[in-house]
Protein backbone atom coordinates (compact mmCIF):
# COMPACT_ATOMS: atom_id res chain seq x y z
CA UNK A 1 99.34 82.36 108.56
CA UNK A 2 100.03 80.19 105.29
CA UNK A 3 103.84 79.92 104.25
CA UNK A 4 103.42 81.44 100.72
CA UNK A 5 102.03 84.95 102.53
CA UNK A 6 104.91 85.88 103.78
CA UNK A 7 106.95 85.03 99.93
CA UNK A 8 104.02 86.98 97.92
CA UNK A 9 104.02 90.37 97.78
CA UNK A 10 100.56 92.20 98.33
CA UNK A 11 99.71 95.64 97.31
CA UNK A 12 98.93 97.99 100.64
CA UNK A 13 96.71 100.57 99.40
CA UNK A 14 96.94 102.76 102.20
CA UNK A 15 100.66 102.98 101.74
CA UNK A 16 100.03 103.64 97.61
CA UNK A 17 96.96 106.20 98.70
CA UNK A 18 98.88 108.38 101.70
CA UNK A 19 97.56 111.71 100.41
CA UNK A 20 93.84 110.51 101.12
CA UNK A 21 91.83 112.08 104.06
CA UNK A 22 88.51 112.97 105.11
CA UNK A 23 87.60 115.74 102.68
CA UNK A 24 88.34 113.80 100.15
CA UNK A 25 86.53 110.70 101.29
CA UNK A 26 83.49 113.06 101.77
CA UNK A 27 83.86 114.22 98.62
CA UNK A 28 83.85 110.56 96.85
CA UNK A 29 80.85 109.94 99.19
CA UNK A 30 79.08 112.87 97.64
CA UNK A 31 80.18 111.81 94.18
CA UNK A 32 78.62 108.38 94.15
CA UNK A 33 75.15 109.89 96.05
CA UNK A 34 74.69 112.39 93.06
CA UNK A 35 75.36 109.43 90.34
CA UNK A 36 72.94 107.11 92.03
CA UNK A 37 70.69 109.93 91.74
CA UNK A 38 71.31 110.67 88.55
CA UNK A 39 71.18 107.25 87.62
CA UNK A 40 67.79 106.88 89.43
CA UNK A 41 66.18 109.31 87.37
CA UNK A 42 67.07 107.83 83.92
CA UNK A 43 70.53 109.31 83.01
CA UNK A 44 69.23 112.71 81.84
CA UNK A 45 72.08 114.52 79.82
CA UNK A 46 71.04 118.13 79.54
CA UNK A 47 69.40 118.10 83.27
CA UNK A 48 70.15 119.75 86.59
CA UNK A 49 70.90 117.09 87.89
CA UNK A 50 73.71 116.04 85.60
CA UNK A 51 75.05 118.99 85.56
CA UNK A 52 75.43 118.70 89.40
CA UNK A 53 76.97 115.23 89.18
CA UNK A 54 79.70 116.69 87.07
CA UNK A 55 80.85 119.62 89.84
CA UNK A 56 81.01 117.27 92.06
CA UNK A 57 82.96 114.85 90.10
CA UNK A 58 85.37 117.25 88.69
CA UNK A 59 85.23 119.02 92.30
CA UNK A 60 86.66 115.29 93.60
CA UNK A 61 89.10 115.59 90.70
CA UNK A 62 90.18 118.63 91.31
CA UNK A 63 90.67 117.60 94.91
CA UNK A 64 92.62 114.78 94.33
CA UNK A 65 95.19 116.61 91.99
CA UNK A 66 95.64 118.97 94.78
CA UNK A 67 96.29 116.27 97.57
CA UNK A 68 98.69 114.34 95.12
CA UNK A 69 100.63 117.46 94.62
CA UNK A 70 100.96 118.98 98.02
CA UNK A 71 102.09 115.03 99.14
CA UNK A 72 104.57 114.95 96.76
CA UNK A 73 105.83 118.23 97.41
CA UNK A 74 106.07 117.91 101.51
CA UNK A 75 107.99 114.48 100.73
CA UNK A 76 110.33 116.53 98.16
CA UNK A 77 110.75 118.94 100.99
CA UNK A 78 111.35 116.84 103.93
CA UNK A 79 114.33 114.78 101.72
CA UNK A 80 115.54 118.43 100.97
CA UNK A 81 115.29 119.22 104.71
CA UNK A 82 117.13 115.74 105.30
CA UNK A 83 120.04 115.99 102.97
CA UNK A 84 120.88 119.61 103.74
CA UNK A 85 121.06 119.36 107.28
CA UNK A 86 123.66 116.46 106.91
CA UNK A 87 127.16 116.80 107.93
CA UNK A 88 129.20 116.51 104.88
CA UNK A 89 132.76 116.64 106.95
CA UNK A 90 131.90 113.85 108.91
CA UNK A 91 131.20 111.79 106.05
């Protein structure tokens, strides 16, 4: 291991991207198959097939939001959790 990786700091994206998970991974996948379609077919703007693209886009969106969210509220809950169940006398 080189001596100025342990002095830089690096960016973990798993540790940045907790909230992600298999749905949503599936739901990226299925994202990027219906833009290669649509790209496939010349970019139509009025067309099925665009139209399709953008549920599944703003489905992943949506889906995202939602993850985000419910992480940030289980970690608001868990420090709740924590701090109320400490013993403020023997502080």
């Amino acid at each position: 291991m080189p001596l100025y990786s342990s002095s830089i700091p690096v960016k973990n994206s798993m540790r940045e991207k907790h909230w992600l998970n298999e749905e949503l991974d599936e739901l990226k996948q299925q994202v990027i198959d219906a833009t290669s379609l649509w790209r496939t077919v010349g970019c139509p703007r009025g067309d099925t097939i665009n139209r399709s693209r953008l549920q599944c886009k703003y489905r992943c969106k949506f889906a995202i939001k939602q993850a985000i969210m419910n992480a940030d509220q289980q970690f608001n809950e868990h420090i709740f959790n924590y701090f109320s169940s400490k013993n403020d006398d023997e502080f």
